[in-house]
N, C-alpha and C. Protein backbone atom coordinates (compact mmCIF):
# COMPACT_ATOMS: atom_id res chain seq x y z
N UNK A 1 -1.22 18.57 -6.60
CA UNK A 1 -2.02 17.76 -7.50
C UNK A 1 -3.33 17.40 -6.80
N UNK A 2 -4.09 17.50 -7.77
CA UNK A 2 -5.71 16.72 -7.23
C UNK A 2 -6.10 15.75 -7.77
N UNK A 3 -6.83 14.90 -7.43
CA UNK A 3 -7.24 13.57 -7.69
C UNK A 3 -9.04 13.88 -7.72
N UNK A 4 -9.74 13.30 -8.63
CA UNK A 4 -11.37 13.02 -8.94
C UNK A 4 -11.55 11.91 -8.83
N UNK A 5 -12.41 11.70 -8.50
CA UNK A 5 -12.92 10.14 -8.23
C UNK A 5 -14.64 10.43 -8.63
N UNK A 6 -14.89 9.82 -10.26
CA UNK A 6 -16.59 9.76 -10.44
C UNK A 6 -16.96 8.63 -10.33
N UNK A 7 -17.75 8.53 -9.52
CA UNK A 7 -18.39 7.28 -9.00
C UNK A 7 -19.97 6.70 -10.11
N UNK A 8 -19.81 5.05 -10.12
CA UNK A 8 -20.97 4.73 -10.40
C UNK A 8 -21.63 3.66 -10.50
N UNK A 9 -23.21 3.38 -10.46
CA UNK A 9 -23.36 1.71 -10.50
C UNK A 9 -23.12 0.95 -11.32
N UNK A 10 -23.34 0.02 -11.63
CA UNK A 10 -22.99 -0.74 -12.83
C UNK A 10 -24.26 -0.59 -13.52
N UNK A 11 -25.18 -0.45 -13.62
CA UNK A 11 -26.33 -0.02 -14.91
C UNK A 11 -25.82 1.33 -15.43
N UNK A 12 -24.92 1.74 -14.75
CA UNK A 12 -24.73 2.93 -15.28
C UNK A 12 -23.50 3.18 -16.29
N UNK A 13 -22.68 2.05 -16.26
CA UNK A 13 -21.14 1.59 -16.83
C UNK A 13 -21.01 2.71 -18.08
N UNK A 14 -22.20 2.32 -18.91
CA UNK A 14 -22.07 3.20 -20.35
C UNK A 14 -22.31 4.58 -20.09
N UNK A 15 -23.11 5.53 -19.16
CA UNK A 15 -23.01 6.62 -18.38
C UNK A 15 -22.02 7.18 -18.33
N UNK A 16 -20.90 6.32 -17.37
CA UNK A 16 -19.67 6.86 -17.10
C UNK A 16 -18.64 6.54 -17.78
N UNK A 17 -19.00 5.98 -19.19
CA UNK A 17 -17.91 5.84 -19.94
C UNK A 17 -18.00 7.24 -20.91
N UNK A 18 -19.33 7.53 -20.93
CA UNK A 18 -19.45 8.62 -22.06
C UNK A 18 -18.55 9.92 -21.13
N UNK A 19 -19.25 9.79 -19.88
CA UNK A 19 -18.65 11.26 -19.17
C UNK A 19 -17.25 10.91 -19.34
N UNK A 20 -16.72 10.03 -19.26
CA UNK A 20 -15.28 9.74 -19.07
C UNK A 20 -14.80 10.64 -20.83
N UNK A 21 -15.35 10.15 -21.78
CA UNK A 21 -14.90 10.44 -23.09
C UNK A 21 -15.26 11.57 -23.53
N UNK A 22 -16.27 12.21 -22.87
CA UNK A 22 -16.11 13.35 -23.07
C UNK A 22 -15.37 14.70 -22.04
N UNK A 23 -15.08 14.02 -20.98
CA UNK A 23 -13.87 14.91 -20.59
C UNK A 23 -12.57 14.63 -21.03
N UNK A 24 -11.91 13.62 -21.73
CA UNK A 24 -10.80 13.04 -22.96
C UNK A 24 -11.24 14.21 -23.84
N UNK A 25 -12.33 14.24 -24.54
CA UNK A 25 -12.65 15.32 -25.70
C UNK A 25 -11.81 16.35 -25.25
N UNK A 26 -13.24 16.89 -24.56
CA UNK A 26 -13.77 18.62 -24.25
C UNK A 26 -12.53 19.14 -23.42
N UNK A 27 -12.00 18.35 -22.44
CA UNK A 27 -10.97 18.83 -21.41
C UNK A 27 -9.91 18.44 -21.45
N UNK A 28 -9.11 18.00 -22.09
CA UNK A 28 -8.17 16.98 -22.14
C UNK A 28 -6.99 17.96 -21.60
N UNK A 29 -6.94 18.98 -22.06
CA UNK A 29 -5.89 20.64 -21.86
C UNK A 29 -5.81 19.99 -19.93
N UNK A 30 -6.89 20.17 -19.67
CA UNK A 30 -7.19 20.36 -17.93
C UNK A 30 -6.55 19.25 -17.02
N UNK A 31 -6.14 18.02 -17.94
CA UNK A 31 -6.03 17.19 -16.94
C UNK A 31 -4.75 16.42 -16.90
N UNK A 32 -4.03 15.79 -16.05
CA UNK A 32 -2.58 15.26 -16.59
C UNK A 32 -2.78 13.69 -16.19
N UNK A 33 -3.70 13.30 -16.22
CA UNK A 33 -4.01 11.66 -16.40
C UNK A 33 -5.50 11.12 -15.89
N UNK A 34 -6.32 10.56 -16.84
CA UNK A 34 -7.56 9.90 -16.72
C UNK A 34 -7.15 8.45 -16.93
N UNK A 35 -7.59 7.59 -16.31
CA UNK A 35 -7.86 5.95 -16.14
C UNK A 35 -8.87 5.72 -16.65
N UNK A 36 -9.19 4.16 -16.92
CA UNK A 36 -10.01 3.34 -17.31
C UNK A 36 -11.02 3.53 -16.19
N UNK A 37 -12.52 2.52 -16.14
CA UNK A 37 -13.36 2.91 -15.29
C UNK A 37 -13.15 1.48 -14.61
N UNK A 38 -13.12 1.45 -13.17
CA UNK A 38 -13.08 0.30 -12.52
C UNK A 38 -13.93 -0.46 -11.95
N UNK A 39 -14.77 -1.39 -12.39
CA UNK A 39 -16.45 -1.83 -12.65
C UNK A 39 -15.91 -2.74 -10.75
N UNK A 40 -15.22 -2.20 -10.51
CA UNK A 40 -15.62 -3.32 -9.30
C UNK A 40 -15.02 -2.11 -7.72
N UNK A 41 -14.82 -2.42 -6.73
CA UNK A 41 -14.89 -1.55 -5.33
C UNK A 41 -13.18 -1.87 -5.15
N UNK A 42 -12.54 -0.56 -5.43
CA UNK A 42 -10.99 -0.67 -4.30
C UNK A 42 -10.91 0.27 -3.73
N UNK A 43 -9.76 0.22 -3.04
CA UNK A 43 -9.10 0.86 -1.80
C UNK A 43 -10.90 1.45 -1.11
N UNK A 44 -10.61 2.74 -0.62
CA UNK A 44 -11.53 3.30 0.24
C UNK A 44 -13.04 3.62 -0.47
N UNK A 45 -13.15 3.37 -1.76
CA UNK A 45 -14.64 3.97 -2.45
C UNK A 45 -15.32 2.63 -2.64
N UNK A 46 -16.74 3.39 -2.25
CA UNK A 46 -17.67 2.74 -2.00
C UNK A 46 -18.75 2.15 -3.62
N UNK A 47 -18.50 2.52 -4.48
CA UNK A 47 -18.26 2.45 -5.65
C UNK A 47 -17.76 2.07 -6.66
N UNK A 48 -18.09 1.54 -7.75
CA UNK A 48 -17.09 1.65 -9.14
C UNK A 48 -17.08 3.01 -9.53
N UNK A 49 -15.71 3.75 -10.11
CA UNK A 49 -15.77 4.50 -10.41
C UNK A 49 -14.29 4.51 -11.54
N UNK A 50 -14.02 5.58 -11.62
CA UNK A 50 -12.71 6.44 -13.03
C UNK A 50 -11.90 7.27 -11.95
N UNK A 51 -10.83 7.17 -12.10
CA UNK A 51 -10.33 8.56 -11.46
C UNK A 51 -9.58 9.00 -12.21
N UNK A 52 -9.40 10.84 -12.45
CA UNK A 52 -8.29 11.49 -13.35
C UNK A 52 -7.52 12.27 -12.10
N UNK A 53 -6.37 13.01 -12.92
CA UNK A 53 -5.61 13.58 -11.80
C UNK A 53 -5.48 15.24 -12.63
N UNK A 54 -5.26 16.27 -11.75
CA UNK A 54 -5.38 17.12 -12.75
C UNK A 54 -4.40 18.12 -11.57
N UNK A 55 -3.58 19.64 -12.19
CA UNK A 55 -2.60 19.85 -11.49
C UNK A 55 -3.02 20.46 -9.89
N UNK A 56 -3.72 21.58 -10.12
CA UNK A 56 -3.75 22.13 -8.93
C UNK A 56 -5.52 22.12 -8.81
N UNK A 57 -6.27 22.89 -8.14
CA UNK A 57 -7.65 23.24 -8.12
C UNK A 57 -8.22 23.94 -9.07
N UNK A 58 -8.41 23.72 -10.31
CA UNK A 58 -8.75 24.37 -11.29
C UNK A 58 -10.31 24.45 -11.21
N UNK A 59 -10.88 25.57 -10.69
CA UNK A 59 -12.23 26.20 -10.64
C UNK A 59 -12.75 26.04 -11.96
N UNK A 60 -12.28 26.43 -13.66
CA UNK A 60 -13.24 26.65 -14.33
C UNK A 60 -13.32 24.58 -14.93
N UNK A 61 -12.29 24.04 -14.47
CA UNK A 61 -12.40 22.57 -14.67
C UNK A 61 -13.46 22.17 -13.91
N UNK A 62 -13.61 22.21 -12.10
CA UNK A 62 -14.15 21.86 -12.04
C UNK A 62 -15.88 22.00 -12.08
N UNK A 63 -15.98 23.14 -12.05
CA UNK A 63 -17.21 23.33 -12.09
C UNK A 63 -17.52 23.35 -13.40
N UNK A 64 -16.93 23.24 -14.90
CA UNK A 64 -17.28 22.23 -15.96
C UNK A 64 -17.66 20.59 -15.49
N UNK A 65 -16.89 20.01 -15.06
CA UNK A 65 -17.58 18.97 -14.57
C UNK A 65 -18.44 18.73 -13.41
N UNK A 66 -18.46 19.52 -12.63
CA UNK A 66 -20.12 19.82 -12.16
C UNK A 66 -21.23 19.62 -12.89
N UNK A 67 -21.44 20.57 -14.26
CA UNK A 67 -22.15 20.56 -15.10
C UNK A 67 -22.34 19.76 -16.06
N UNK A 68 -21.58 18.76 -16.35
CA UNK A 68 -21.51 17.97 -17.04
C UNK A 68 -20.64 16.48 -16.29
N UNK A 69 -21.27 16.06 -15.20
CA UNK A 69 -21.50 14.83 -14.30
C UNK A 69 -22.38 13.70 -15.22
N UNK A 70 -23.49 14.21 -15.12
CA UNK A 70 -24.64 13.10 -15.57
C UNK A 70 -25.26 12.80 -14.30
N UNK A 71 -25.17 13.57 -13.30
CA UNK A 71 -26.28 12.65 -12.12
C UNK A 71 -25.05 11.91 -11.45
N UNK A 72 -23.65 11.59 -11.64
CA UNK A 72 -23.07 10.90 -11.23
C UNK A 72 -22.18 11.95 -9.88
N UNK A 73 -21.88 11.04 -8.82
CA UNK A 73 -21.28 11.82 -7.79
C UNK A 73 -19.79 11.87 -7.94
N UNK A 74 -19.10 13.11 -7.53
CA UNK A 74 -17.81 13.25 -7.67
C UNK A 74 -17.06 13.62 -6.47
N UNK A 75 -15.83 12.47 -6.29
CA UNK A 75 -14.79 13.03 -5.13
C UNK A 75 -13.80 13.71 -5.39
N UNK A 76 -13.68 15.00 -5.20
CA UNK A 76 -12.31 15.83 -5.50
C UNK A 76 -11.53 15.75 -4.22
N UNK A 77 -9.89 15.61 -4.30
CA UNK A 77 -9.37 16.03 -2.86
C UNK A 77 -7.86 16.02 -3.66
N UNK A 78 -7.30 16.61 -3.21
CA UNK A 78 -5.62 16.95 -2.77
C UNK A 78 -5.05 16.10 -2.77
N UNK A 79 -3.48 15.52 -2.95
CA UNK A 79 -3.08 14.79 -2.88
C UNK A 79 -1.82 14.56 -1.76
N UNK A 80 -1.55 15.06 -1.12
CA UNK A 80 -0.65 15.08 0.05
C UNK A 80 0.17 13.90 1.00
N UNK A 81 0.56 13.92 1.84
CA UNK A 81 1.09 12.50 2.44
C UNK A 81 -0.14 12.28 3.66
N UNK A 82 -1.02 13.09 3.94
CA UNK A 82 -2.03 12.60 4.76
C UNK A 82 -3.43 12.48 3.63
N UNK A 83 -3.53 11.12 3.48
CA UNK A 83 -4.61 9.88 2.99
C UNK A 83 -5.80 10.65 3.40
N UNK A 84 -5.86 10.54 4.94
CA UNK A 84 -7.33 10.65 5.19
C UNK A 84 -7.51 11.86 5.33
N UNK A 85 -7.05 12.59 5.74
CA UNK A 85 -7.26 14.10 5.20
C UNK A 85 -7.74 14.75 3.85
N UNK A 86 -6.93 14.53 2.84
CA UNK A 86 -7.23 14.38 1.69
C UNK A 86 -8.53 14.42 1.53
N UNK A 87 -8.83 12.83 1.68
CA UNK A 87 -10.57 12.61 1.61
C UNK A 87 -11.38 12.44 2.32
N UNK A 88 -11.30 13.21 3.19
CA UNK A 88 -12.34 13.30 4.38
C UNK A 88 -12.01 14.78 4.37
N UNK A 89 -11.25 15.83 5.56
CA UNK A 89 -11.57 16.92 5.87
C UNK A 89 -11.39 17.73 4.55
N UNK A 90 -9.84 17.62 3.47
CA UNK A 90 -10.20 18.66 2.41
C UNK A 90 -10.84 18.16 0.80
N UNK A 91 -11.51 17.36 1.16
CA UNK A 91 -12.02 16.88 0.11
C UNK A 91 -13.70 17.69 -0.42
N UNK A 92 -14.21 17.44 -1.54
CA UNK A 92 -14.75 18.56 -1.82
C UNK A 92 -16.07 17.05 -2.89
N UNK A 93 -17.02 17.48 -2.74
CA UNK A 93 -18.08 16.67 -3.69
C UNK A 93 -18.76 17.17 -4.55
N UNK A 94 -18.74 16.75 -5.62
CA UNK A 94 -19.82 17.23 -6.55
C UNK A 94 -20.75 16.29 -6.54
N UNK A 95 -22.40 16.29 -6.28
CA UNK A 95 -23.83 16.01 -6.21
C UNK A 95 -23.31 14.88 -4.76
N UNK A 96 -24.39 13.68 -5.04
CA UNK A 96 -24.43 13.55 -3.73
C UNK A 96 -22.61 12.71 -2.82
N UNK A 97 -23.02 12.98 -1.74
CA UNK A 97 -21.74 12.62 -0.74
C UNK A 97 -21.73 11.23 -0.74
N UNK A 98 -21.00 10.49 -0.86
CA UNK A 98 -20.79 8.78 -0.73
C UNK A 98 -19.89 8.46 0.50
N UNK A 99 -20.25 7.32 1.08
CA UNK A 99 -19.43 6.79 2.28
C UNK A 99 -17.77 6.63 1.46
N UNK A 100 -16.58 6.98 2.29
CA UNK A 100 -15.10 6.89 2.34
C UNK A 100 -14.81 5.79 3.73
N UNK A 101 -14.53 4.79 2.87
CA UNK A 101 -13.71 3.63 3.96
C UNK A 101 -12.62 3.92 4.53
N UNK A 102 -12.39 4.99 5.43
CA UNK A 102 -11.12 5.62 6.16
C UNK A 102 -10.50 4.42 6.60
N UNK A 103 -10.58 3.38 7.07
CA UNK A 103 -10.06 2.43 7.78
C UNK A 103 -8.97 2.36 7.00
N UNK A 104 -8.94 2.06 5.78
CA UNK A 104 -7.87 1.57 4.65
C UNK A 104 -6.39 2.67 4.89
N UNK A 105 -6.67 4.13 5.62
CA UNK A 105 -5.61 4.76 5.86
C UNK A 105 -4.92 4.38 7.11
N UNK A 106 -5.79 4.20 7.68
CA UNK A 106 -5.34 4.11 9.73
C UNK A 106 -4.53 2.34 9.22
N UNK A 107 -5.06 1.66 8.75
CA UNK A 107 -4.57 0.26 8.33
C UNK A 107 -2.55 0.28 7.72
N UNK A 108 -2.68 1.60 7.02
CA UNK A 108 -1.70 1.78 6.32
C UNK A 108 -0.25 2.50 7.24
N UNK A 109 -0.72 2.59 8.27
CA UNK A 109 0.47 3.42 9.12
C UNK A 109 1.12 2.45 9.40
């Protein structure tokens, strides 16, 4: 399983609600759970953001949402029993790279 994480500011709330609803639309086939958008900063992102979960690495998914971001940055990574791995070494970005609060994993051992 993979996990997305689209990140965004808060002027941008209605931004990432549309991208959010239109991957509900357009993709809904692609994905096996999208969340609400979380207007405030948890665990390790530096950001408000949405996260969906979708099964394996689906190439023509993601690079649909490449193309249809909005300017907004995206964390893709794996879901495995190593945290920081995940999102740090196999993790993957669409537009720009955002700081990952690793501490929150090393905290968790």
């Amino acid at each position: 399983m993979f996990h997305a994480h689209v990140y965004f500011d808060l002027p941008q709330l209605d931004l990432a609600e549309q991208v959010r609803q239109r991957i509900i639309t357009e993709r809904k086939a692609d994905i096996l759970a999208i969340y609400p958008l979380v207007p405030r900063l948890v665990g390790p992102h530096d950001k408000p953001m949405f996260e969906m979960h979708f099964a394996d690495n689906q190439t023509g998914f993601i690079d649909w949402l490449d193309q249809h971001r909005e300017g907004l940055s995206v964390l893709i990574h794996p879901v495995s029993a190593n945290e920081l791995d995940d999102h740090t070494v196999h993790a993957r970005w669409l537009g720009q790279q955002l700081p990952v609060h690793t501490a929150i994993f090393t905290a968790r051992r």
